[in-house]
PDB file of N, CA and C in Angstrom:
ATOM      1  N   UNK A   1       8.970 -45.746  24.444  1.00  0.00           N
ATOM      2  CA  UNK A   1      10.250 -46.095  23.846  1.00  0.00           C
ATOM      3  C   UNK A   1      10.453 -45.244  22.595  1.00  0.00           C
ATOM      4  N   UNK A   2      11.612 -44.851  22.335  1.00  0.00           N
ATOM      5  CA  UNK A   2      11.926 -44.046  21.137  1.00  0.00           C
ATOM      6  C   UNK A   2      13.616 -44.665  20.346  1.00  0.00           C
ATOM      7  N   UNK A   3      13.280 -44.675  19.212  1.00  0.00           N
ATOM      8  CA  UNK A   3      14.049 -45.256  18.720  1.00  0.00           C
ATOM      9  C   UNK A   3      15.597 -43.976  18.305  1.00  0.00           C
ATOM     10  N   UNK A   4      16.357 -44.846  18.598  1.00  0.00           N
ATOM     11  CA  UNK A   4      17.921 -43.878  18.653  1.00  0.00           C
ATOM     12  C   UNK A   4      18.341 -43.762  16.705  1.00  0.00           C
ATOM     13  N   UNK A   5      18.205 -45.246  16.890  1.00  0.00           N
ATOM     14  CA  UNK A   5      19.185 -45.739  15.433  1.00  0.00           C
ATOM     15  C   UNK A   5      18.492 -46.932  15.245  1.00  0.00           C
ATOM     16  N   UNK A   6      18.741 -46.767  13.642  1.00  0.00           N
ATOM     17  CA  UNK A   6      18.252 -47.694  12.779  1.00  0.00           C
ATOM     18  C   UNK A   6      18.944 -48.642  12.103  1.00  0.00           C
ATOM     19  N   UNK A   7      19.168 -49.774  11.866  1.00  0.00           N
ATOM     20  CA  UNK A   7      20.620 -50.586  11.104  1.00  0.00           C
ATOM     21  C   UNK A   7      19.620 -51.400   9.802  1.00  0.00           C
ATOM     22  N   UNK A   8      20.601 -52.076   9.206  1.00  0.00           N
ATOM     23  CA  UNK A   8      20.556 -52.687   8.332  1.00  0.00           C
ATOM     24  C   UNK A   8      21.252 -54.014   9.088  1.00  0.00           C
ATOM     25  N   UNK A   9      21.117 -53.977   9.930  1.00  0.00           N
ATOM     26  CA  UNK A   9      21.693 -55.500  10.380  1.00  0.00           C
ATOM     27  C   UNK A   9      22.042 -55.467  11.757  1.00  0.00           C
ATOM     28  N   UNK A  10      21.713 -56.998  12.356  1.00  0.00           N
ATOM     29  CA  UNK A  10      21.826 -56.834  13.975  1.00  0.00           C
ATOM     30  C   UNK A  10      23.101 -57.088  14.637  1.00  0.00           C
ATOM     31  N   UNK A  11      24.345 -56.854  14.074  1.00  0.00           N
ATOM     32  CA  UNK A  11      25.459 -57.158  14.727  1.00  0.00           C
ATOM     33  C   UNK A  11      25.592 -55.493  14.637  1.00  0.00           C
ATOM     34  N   UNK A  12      25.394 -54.611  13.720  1.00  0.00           N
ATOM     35  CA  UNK A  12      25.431 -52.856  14.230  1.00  0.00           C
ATOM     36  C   UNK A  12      24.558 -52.717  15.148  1.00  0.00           C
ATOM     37  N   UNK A  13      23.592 -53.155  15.598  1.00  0.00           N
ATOM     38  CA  UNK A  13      22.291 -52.961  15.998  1.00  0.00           C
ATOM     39  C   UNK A  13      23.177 -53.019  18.093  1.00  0.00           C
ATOM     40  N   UNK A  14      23.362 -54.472  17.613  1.00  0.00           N
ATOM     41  CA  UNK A  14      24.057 -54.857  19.122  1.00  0.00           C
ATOM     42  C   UNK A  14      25.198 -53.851  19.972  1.00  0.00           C
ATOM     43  N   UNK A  15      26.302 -53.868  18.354  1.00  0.00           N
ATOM     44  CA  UNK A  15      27.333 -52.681  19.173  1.00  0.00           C
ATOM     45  C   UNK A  15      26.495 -51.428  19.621  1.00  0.00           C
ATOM     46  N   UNK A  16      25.564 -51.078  18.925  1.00  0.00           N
ATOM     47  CA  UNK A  16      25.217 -49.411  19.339  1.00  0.00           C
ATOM     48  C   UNK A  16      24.506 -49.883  20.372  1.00  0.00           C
ATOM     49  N   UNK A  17      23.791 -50.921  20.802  1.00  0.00           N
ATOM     50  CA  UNK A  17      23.173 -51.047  22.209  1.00  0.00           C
ATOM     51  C   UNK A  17      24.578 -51.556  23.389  1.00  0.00           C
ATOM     52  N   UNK A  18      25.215 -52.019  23.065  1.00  0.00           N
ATOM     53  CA  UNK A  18      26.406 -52.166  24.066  1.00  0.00           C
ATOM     54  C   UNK A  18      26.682 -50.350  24.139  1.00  0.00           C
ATOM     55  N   UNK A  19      27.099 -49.889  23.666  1.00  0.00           N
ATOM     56  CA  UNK A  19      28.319 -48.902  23.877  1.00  0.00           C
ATOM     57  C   UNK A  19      27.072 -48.005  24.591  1.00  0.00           C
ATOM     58  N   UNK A  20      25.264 -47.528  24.005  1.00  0.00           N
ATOM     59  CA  UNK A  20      24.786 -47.484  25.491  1.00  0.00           C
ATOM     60  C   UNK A  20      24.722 -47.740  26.878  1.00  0.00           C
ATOM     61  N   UNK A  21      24.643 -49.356  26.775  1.00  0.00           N
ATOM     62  CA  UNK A  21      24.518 -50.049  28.205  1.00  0.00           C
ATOM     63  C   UNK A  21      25.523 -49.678  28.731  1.00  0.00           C
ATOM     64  N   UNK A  22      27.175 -49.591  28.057  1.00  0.00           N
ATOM     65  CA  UNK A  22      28.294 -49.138  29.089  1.00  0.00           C
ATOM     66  C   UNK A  22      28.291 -48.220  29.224  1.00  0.00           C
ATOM     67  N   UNK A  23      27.298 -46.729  28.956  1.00  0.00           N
ATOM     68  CA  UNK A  23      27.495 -45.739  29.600  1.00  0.00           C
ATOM     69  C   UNK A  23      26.330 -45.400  30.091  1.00  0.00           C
ATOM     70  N   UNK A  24      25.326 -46.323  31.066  1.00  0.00           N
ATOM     71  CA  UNK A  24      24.457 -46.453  31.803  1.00  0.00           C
ATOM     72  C   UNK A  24      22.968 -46.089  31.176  1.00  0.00           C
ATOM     73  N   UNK A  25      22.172 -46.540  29.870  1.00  0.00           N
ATOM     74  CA  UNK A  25      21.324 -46.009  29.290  1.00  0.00           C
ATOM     75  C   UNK A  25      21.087 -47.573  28.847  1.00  0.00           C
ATOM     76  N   UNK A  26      19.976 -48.194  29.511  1.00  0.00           N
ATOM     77  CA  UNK A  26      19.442 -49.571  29.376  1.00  0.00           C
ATOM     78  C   UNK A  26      19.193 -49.590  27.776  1.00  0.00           C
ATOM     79  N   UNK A  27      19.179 -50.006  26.582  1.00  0.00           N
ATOM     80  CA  UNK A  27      18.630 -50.228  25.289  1.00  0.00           C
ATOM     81  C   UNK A  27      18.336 -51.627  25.165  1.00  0.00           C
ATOM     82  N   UNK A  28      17.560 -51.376  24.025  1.00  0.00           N
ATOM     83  CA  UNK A  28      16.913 -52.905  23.350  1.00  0.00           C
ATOM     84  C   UNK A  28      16.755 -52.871  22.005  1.00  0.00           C
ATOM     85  N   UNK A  29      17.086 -54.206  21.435  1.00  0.00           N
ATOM     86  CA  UNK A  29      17.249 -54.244  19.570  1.00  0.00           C
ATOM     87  C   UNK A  29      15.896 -54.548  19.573  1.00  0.00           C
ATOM     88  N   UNK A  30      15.237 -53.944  18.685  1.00  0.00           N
ATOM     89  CA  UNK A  30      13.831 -54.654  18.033  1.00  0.00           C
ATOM     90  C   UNK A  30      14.328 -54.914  16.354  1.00  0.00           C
ATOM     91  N   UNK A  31      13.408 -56.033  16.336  1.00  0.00           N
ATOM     92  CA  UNK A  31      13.245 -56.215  14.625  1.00  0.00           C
ATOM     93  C   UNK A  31      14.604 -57.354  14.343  1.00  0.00           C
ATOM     94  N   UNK A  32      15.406 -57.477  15.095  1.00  0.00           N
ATOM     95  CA  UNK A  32      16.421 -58.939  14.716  1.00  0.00           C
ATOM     96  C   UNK A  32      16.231 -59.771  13.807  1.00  0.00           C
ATOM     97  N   UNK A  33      15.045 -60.604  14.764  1.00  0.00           N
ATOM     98  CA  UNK A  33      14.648 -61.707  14.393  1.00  0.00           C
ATOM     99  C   UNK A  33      13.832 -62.081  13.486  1.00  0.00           C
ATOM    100  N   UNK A  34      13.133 -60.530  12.717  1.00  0.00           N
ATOM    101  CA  UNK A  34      12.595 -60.281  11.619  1.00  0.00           C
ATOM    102  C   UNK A  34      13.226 -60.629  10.498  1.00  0.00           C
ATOM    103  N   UNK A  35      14.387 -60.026  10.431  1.00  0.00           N
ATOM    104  CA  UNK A  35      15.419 -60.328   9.235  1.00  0.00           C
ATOM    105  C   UNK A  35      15.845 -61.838   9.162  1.00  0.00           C
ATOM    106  N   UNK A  36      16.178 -62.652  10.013  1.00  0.00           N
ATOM    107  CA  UNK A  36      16.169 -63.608   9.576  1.00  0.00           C
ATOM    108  C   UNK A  36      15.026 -64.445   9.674  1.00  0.00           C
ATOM    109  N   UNK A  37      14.083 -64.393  10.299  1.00  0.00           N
ATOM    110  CA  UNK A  37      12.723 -65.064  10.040  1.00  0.00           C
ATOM    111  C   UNK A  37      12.007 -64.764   8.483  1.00  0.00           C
ATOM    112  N   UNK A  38      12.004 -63.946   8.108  1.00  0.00           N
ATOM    113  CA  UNK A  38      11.600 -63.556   7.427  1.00  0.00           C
ATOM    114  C   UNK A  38      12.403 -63.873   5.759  1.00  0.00           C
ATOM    115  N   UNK A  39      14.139 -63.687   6.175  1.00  0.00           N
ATOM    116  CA  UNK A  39      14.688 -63.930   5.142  1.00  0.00           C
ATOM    117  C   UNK A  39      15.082 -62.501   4.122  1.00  0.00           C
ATOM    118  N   UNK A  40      14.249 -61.445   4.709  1.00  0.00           N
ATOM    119  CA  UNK A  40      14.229 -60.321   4.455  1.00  0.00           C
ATOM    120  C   UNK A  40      15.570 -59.747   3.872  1.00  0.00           C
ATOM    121  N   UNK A  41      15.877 -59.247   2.667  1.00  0.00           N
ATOM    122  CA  UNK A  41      17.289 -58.423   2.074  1.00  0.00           C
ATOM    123  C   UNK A  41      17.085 -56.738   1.775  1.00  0.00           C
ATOM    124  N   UNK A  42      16.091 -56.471   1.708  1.00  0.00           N
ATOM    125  CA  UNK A  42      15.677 -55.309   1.457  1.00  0.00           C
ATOM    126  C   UNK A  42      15.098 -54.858   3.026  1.00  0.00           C
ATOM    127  N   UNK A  43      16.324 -53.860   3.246  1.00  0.00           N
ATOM    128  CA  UNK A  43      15.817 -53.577   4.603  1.00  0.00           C
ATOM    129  C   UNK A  43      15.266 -52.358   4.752  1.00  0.00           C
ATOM    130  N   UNK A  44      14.494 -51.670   3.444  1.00  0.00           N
ATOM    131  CA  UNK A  44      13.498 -50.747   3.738  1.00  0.00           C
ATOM    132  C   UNK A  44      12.273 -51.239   4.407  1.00  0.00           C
ATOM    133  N   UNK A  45      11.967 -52.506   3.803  1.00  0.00           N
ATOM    134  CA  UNK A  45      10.551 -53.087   4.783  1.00  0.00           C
ATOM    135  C   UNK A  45      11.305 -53.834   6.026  1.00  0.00           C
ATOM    136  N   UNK A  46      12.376 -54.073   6.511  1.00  0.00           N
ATOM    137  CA  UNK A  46      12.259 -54.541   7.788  1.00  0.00           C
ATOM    138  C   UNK A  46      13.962 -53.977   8.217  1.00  0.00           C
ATOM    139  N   UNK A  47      13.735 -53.044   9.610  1.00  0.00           N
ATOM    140  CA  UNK A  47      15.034 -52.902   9.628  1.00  0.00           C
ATOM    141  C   UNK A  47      15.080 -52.890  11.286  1.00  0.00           C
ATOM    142  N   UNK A  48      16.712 -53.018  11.913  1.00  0.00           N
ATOM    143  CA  UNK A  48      16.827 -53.648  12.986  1.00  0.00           C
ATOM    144  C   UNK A  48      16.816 -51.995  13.898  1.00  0.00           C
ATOM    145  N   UNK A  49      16.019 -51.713  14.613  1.00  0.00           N
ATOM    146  CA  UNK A  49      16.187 -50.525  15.399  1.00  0.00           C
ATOM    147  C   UNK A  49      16.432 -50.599  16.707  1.00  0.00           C
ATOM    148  N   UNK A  50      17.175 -49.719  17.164  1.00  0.00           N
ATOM    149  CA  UNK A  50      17.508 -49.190  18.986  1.00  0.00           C
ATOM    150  C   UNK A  50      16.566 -48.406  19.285  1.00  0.00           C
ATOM    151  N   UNK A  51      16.035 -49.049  20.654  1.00  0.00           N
ATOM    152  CA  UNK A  51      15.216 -48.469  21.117  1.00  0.00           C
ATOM    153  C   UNK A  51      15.963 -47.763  22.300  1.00  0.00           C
ATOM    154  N   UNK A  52      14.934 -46.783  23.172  1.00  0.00           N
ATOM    155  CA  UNK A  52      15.380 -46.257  24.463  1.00  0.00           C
ATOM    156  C   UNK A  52      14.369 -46.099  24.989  1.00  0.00           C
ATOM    157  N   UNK A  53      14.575 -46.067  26.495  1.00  0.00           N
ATOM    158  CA  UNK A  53      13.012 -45.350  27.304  1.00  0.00           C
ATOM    159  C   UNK A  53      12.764 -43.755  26.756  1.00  0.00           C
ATOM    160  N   UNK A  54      11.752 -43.290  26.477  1.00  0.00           N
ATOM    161  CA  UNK A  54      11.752 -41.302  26.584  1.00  0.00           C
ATOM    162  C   UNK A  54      12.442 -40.717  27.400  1.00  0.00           C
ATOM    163  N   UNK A  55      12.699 -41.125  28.655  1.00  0.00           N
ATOM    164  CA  UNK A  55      13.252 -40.413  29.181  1.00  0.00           C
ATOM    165  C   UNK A  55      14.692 -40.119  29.739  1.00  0.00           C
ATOM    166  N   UNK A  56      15.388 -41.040  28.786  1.00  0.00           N
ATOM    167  CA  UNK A  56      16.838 -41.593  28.685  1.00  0.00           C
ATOM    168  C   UNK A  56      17.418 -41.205  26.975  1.00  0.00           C
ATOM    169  N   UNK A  57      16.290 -40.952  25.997  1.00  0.00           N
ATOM    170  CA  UNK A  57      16.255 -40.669  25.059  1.00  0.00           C
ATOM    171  C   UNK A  57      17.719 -39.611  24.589  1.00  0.00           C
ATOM    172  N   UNK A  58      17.311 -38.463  25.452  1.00  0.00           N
ATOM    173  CA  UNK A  58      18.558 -37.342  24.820  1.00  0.00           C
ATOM    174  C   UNK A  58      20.042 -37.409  25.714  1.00  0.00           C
ATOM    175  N   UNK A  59      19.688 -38.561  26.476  1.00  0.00           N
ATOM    176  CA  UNK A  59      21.261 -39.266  26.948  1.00  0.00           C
ATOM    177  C   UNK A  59      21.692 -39.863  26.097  1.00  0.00           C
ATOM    178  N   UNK A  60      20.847 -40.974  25.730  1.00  0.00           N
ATOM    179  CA  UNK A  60      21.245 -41.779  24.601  1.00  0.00           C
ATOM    180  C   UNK A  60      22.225 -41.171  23.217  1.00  0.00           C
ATOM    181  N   UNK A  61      21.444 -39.900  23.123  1.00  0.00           N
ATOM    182  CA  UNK A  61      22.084 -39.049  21.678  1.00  0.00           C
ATOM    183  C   UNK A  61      23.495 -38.669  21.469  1.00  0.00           C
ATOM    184  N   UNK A  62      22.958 -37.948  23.202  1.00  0.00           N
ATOM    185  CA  UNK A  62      24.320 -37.654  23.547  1.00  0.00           C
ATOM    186  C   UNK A  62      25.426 -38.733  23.780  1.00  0.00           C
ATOM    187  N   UNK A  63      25.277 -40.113  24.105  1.00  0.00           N
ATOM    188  CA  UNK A  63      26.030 -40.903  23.891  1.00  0.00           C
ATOM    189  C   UNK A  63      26.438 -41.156  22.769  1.00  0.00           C
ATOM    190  N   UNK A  64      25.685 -41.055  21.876  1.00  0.00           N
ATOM    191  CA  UNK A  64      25.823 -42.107  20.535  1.00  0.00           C
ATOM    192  C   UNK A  64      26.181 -40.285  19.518  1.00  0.00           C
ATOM    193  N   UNK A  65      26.494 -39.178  20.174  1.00  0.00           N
ATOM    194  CA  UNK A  65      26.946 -37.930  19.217  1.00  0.00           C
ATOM    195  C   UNK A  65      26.668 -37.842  17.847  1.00  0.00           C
ATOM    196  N   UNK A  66      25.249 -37.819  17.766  1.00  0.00           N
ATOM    197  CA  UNK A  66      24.227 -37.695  16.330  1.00  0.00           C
ATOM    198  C   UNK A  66      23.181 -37.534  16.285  1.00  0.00           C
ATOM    199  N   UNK A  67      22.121 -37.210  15.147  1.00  0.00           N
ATOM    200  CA  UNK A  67      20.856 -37.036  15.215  1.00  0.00           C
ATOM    201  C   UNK A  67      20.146 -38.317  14.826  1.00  0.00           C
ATOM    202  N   UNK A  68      19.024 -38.711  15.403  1.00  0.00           N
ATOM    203  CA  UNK A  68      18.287 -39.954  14.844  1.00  0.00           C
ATOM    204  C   UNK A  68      17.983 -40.350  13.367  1.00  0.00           C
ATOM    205  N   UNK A  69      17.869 -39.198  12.765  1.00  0.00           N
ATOM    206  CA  UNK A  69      17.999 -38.675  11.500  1.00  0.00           C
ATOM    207  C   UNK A  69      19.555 -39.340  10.419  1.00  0.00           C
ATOM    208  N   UNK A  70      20.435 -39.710  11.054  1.00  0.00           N
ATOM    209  CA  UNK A  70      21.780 -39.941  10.027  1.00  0.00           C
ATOM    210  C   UNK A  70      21.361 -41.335   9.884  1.00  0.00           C
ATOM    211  N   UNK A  71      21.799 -41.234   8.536  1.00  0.00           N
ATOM    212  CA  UNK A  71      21.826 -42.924   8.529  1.00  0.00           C
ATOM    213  C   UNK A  71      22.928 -44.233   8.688  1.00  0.00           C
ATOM    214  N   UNK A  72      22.893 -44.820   8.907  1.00  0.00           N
ATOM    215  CA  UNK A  72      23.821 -46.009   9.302  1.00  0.00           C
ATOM    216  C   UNK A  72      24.296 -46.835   8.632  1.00  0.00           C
ATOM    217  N   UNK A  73      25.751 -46.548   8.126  1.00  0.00           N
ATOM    218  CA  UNK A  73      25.904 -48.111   7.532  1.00  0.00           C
ATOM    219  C   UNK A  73      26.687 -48.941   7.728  1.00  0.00           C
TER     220      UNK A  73
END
């Protein structure tokens, strides 16, 4: 699994995994349930990421038209 994008929160987290799934590239949020289990506000130590399989990876990019590298807000 390789991660696409990184959020600060799981309602960005969700849209960027929808607008994958509708253009056929399965994703998954990790780290959700961290933030609120945790209570967490500082989301350098816990932040909500998109994952992808490797080998769906540079579909994904190309879906989402960016480098893994930008940040999100």
């Amino acid at each position: 699994m390789k991660v696409v994008r990184k959020f600060d929160n799981a309602i960005s987290a969700n849209i960027c995994k929808g607008v994958l799934e509708e253009n056929g590239v399965p994703a998954f949020v990790l780290g959700e349930n961290l933030v609120w289990s945790t209570g967490a506000v500082n989301t350098d130590l816990v932040s909500v990421e998109v994952v992808v399989d490797d080998s769906l990876y540079d579909r994904a990019m190309e879906i989402l038209g960016s480098s893994p590298t930008e940040p999100e807000q």
